[in-house]
Protein backbone atom coordinates (compact mmCIF):
# COMPACT_ATOMS: atom_id res chain seq x y z
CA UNK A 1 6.89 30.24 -23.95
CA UNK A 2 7.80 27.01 -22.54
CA UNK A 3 4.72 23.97 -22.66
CA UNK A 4 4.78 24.54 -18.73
CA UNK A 5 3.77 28.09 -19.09
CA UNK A 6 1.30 27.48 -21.77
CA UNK A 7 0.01 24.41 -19.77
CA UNK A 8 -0.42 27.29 -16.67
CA UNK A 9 -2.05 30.28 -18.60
CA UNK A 10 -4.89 27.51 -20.25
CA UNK A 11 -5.86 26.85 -16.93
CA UNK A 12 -5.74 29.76 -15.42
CA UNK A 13 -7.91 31.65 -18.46
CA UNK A 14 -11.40 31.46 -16.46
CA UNK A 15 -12.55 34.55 -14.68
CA UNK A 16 -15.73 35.39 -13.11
CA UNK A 17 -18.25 37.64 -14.97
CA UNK A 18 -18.44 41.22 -13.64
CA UNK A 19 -22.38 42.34 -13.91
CA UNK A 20 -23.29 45.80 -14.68
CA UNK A 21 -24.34 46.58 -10.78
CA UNK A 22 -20.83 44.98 -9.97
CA UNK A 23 -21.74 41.48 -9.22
CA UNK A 24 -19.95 38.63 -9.74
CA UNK A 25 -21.18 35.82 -11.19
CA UNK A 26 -19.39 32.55 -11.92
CA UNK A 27 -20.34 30.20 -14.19
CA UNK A 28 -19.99 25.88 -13.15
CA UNK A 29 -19.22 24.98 -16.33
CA UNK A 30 -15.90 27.39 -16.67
CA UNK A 31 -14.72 26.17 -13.09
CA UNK A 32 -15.21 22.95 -13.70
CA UNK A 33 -12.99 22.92 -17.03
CA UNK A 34 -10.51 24.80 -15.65
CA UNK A 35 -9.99 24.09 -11.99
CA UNK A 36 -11.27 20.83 -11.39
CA UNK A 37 -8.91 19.69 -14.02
CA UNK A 38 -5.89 20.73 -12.24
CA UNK A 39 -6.99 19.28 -9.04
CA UNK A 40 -7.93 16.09 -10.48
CA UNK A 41 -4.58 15.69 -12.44
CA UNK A 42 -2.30 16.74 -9.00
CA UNK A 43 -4.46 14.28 -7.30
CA UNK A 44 -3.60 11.63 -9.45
CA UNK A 45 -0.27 12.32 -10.65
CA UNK A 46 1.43 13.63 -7.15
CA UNK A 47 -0.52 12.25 -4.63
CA UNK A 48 -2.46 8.43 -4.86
CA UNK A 49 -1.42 6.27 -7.84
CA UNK A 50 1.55 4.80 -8.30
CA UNK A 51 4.25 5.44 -11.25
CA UNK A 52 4.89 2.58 -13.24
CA UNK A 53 8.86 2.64 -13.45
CA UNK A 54 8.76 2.06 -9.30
CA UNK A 55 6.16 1.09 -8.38
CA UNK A 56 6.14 4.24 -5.64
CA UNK A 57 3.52 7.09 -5.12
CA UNK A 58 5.42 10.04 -4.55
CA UNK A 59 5.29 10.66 -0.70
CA UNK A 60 6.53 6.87 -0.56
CA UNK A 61 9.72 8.11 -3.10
CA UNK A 62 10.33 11.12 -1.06
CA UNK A 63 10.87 9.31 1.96
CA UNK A 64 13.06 6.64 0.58
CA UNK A 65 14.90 10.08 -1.30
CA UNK A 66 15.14 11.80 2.18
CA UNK A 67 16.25 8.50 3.75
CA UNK A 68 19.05 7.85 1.34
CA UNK A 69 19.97 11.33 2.17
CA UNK A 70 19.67 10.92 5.69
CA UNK A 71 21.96 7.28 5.75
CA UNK A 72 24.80 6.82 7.47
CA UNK A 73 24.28 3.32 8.48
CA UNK A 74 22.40 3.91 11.53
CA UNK A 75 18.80 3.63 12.60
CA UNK A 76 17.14 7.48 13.00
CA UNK A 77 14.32 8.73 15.09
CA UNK A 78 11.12 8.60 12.61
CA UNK A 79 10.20 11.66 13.59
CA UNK A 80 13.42 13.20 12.23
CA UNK A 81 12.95 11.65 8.89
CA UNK A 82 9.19 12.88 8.79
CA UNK A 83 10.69 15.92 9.49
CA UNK A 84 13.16 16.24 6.78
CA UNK A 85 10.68 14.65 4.05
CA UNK A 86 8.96 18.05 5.02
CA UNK A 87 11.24 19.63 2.70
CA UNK A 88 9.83 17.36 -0.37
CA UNK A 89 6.45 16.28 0.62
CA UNK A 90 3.84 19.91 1.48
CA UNK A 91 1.17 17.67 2.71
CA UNK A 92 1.77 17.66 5.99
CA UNK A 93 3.48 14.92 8.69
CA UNK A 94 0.45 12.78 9.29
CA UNK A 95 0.85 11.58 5.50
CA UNK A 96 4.66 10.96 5.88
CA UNK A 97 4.16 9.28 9.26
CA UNK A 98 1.68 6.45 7.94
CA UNK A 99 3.01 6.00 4.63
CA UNK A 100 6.35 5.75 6.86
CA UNK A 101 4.47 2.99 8.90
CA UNK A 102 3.17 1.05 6.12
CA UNK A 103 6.79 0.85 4.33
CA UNK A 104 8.13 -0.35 7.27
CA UNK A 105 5.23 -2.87 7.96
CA UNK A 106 6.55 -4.64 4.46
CA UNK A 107 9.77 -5.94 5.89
CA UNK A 108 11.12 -5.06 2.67
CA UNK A 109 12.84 -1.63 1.98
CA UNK A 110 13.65 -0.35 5.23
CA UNK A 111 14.77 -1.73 8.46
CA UNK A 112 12.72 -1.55 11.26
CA UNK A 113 13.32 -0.75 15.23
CA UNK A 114 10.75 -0.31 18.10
CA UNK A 115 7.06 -1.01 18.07
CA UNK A 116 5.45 -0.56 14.73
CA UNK A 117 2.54 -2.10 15.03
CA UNK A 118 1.23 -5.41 13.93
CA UNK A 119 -1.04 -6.22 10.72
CA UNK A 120 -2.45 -9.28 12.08
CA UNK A 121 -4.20 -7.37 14.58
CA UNK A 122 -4.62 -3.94 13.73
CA UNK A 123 -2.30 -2.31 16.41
CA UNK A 124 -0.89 1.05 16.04
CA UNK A 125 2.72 1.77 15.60
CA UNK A 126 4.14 3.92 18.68
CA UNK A 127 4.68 7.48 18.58
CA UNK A 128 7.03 8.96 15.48
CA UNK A 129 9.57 10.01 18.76
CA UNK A 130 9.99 6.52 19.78
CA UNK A 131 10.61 4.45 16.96
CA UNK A 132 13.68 3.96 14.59
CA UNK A 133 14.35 2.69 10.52
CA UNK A 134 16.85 2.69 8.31
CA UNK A 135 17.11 1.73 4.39
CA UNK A 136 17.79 -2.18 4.57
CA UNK A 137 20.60 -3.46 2.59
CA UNK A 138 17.95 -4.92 0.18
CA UNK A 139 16.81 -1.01 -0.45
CA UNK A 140 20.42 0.62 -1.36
CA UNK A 141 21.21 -2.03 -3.62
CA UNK A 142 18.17 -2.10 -6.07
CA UNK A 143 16.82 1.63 -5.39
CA UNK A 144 19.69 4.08 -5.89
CA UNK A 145 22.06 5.31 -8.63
CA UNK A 146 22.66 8.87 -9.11
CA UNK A 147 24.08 8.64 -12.46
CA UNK A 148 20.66 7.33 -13.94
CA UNK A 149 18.17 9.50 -12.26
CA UNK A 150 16.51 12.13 -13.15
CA UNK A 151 15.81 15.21 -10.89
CA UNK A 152 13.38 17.99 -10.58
CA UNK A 153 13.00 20.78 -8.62
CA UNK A 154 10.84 20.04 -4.95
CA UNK A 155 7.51 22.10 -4.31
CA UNK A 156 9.28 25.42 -2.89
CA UNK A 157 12.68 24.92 -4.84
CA UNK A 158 15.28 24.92 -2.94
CA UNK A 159 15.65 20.85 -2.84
CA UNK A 160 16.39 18.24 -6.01
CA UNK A 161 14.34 14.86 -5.69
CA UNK A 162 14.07 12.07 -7.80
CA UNK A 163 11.44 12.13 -10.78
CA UNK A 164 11.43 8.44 -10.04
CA UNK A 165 13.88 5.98 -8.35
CA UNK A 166 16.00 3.58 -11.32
CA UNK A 167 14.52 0.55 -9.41
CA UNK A 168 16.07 -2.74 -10.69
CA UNK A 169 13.38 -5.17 -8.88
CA UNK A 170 9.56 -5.34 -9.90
CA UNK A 171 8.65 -3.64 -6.84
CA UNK A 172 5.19 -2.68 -7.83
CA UNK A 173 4.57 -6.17 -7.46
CA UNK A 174 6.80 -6.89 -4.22
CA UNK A 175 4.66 -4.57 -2.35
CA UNK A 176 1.40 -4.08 -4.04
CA UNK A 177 -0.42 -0.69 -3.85
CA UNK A 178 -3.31 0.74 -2.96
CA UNK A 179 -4.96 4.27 -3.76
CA UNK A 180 -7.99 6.39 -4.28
CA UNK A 181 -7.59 9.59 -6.69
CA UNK A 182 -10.10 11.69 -8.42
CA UNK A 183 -12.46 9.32 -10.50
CA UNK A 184 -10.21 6.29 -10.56
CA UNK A 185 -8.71 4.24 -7.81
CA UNK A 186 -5.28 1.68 -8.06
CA UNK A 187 -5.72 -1.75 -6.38
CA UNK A 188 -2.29 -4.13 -6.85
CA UNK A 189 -1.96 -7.29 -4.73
CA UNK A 190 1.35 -8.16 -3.48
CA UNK A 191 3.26 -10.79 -4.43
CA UNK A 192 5.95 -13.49 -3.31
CA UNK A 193 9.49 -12.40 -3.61
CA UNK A 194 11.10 -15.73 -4.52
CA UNK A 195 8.21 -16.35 -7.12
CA UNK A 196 8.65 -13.18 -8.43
CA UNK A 197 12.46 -13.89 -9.14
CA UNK A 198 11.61 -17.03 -10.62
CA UNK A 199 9.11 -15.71 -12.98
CA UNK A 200 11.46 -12.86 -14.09
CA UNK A 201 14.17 -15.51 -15.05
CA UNK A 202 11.52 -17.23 -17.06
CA UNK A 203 10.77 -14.50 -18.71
CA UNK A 204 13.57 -13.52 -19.59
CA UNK A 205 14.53 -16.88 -21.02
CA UNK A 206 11.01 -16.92 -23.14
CA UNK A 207 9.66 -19.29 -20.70
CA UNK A 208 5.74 -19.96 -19.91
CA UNK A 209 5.05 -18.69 -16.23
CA UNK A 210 2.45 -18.42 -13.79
CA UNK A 211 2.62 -15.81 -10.97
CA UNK A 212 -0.25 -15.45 -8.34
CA UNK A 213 -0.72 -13.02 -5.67
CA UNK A 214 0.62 -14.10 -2.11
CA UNK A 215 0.03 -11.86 1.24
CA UNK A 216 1.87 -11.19 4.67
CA UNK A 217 -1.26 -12.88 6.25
CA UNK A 218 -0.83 -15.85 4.59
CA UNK A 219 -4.32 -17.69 4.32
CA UNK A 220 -6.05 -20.34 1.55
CA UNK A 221 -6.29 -18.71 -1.96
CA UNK A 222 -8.86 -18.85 -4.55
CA UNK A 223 -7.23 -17.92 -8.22
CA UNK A 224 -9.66 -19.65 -9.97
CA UNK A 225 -10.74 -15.77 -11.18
CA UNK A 226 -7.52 -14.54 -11.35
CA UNK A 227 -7.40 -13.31 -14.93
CA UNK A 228 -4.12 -12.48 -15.18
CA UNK A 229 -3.99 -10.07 -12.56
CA UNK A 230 -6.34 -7.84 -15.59
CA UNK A 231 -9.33 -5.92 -14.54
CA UNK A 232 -12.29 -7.81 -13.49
CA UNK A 233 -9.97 -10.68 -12.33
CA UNK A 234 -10.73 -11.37 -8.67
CA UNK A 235 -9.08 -13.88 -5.89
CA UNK A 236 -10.78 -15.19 -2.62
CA UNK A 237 -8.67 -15.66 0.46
CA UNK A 238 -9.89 -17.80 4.00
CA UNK A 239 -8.52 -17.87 6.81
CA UNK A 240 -6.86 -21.62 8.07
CA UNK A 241 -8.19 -23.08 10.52
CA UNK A 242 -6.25 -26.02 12.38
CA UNK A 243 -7.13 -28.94 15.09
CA UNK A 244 -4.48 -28.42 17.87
CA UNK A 245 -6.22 -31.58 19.84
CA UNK A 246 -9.85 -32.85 20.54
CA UNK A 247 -11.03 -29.77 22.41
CA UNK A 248 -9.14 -27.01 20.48
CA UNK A 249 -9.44 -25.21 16.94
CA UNK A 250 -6.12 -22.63 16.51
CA UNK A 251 -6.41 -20.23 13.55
CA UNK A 252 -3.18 -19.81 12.03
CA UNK A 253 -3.64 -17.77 9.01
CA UNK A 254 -6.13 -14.94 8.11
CA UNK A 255 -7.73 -13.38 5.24
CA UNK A 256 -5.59 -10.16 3.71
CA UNK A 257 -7.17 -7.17 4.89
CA UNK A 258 -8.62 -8.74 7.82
CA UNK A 259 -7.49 -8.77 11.29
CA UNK A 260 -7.89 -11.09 14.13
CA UNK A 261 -10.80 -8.73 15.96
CA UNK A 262 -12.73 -9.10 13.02
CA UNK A 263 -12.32 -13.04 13.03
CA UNK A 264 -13.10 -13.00 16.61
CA UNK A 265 -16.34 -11.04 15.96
CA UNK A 266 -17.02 -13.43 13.85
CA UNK A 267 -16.81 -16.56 15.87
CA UNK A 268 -18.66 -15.05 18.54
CA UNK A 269 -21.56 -14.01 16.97
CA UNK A 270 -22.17 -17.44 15.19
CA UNK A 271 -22.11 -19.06 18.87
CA UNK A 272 -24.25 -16.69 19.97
CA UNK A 273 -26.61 -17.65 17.01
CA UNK A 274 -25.88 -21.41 17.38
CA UNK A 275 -24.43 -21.87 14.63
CA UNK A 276 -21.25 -23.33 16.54
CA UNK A 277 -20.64 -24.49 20.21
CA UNK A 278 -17.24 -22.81 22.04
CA UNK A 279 -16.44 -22.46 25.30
CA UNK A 280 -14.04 -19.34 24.97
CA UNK A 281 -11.98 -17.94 22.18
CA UNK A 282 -8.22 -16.65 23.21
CA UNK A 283 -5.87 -14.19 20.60
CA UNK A 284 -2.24 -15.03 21.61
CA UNK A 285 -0.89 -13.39 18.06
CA UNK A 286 2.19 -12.65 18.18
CA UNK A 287 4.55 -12.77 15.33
CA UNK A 288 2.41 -14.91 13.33
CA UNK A 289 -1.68 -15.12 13.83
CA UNK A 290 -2.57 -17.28 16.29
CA UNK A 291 -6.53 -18.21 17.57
CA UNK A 292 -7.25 -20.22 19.71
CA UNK A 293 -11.00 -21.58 19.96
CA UNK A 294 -11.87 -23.63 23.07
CA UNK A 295 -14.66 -26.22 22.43
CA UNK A 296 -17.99 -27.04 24.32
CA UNK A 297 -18.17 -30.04 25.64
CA UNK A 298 -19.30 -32.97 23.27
CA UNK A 299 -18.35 -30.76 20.44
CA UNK A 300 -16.94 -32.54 17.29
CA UNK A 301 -13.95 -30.05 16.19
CA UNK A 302 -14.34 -31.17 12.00
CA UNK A 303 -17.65 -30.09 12.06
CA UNK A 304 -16.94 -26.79 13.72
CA UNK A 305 -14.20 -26.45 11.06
CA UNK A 306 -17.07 -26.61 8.48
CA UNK A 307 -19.46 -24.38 10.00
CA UNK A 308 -16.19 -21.63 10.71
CA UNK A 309 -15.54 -21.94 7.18
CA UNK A 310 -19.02 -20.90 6.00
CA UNK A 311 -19.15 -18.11 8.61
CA UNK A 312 -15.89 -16.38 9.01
CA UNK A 313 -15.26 -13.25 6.74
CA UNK A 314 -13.88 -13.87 3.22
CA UNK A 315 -11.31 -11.20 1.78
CA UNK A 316 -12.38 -10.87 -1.63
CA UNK A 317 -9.85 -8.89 -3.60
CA UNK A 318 -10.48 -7.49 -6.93
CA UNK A 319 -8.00 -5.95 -9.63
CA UNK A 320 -7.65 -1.93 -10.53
CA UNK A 321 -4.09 -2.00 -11.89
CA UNK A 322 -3.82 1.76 -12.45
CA UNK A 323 -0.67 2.97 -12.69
CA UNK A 324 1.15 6.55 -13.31
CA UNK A 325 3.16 7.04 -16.36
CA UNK A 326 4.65 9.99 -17.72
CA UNK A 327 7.96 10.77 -20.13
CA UNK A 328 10.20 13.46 -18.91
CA UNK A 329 11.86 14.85 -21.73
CA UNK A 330 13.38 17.93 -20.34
CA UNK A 331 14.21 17.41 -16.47
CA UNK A 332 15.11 20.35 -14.16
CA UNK A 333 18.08 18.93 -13.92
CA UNK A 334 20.40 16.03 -14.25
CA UNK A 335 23.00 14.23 -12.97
């Protein structure tokens, strides 16, 4: 009997007790050891953290799988690719459609057409019908190659997908991950691409290197607690705050995690404390963050700087760098 079938029939050993009067009667401990096991491990393994080789959680690899598939140099409808990661992913379209969305938001793997929101402010992508992607150029060079993948069998078996993707580009690090599984969570920060290039070639020529997180919203960084990007390491990021002239403050940069409402909240309620003196605070984010706060009369603008700094929210980041990792010594099948 194959380790698959053994691993099956030891956790599928517990029965119920059958009383004398016909009862049934079922005992925590034998649940617990047998069932709870198996939904913690498919939790983990197929659904929340990351693998290690790339960096992907598995509805993220089935997606760039079904894209690859789907590729013929042309943007598609989102909805049709939700629809045909169906055939790989049983957990439904809302899942496909956001981790879809978040991809996308990266600028990195795939290419991007329509409105798909905005991370600076929290706006929702449009409707799966009305927006288009596409790998990007960047994705079919470093994520694909037939010959050196290994395949399995998808959830119903009639489809082959990828036990990973032979990624040639630390993308775990690129991207960053976040997840929350059965009695762990994964917590990665992203990184800078260029840095990350120049730290591989370091490494690779036995050079010292330093290599920091870095974030789409931009934003000052604390690393003083950094520790190596290990557990218990932490790093602090503010938001910048700029004079545009005597009477105006303009935010330029925000905290990771953050969005311009919540800075906005922020500033308000400290004026309404009197903690700080504005006339009027305007969002005109756009591409890049953009906030602009409109003085009171009288008001010196370096010491509103110093009271924003103490007041607006803080994005403080810490480290669970849990990762997937498994050896697949006899694959379904192979190309």
């Amino acid at each position: 009997m194959s380790d698959e079938n053994n691993e099956k029939e030891f956790h599928s050993q517990y029965v119920p007790e059958i009383t004398d009067s016909g009862g049934i009667i079922r005992r925590l401990p034998g649940m617990y050891e047998n069932w709870f096991l198996d939904y913690a491990s498919y939790v983990i393994l197929e659904r929340a953290v990351p693998h290690l080789d790339d960096g992907l959680k598995p509805v993220q690899r089935r997606i760039l799988h079904t894209m690859k598939r789907m590729d013929d140099g042309r943007y598609n409808k989102v909805a049709n690719i939700v629809g045909e990661t169906m055939k790989f992913h049983p957990h439904g379209d809302a899942s496909i459609y956001d981790a879809l969305v978040q991809l996308g938001q990266k600028n990195l793997l795939i290419d991007t057409q329509g409105n798909w929101g905005n991370i600076l402010t929290d706006d929702s992508a449009a409707a799966p019908r009305y927006i288009e992607a596409r790998l990007s150029k960047f994705a079919l060079d470093v994520m694909f190659n037939a010959k050196t993948t290994e395949w399995k069998l998808s959830y119903d078996g009639r489809n082959e997908e990828p036990v990973t993707l032979p990624v040639k580009f630390p993308l775990l690090l690129a991207q960053g991950v976040e997840g929350i599984a059965v009695g762990l969570s994964s917590k990665i920060l992203p990184h800078n691409f260029n840095e990350i290039c120049d730290a591989a070639v370091s490494y690779l020529h036995g050079e010292e290197f330093k290599l920091y997180p870095d974030f789409p919203t931009s934003g000052y960084v604390d690393v003083s607690r950094y520790n190596d990007g290990m557990r218990g390491g932490n790093v602090k990021v503010r938001a910048k705050i700029e004079k545009l002239d005597n009477k105006t403050l303009v935010i330029t940069e925000i905290p990771f995690g953050k969005n311009t409402q919540t800075l906005i909240d922020s500033i308000l309620k400290a004026n309404d404390k009197g903690k700080i003196k504005i006339r009027k605070v305007e969002d005109v984010t756009a591409a890049n963050a953009e906030i602009h706060i409109h003085l009171a009369p009288g008001t010196s603008g370096d010491k509103t700087i110093d009271a924003l700094f103490m007041r607006l929210p803080i994005a403080k980041l810490a480290f669970r760098p849990t990762v997937a990792w498994w050896k697949t010594t006899n694959p379904t099948s192979s190309r």
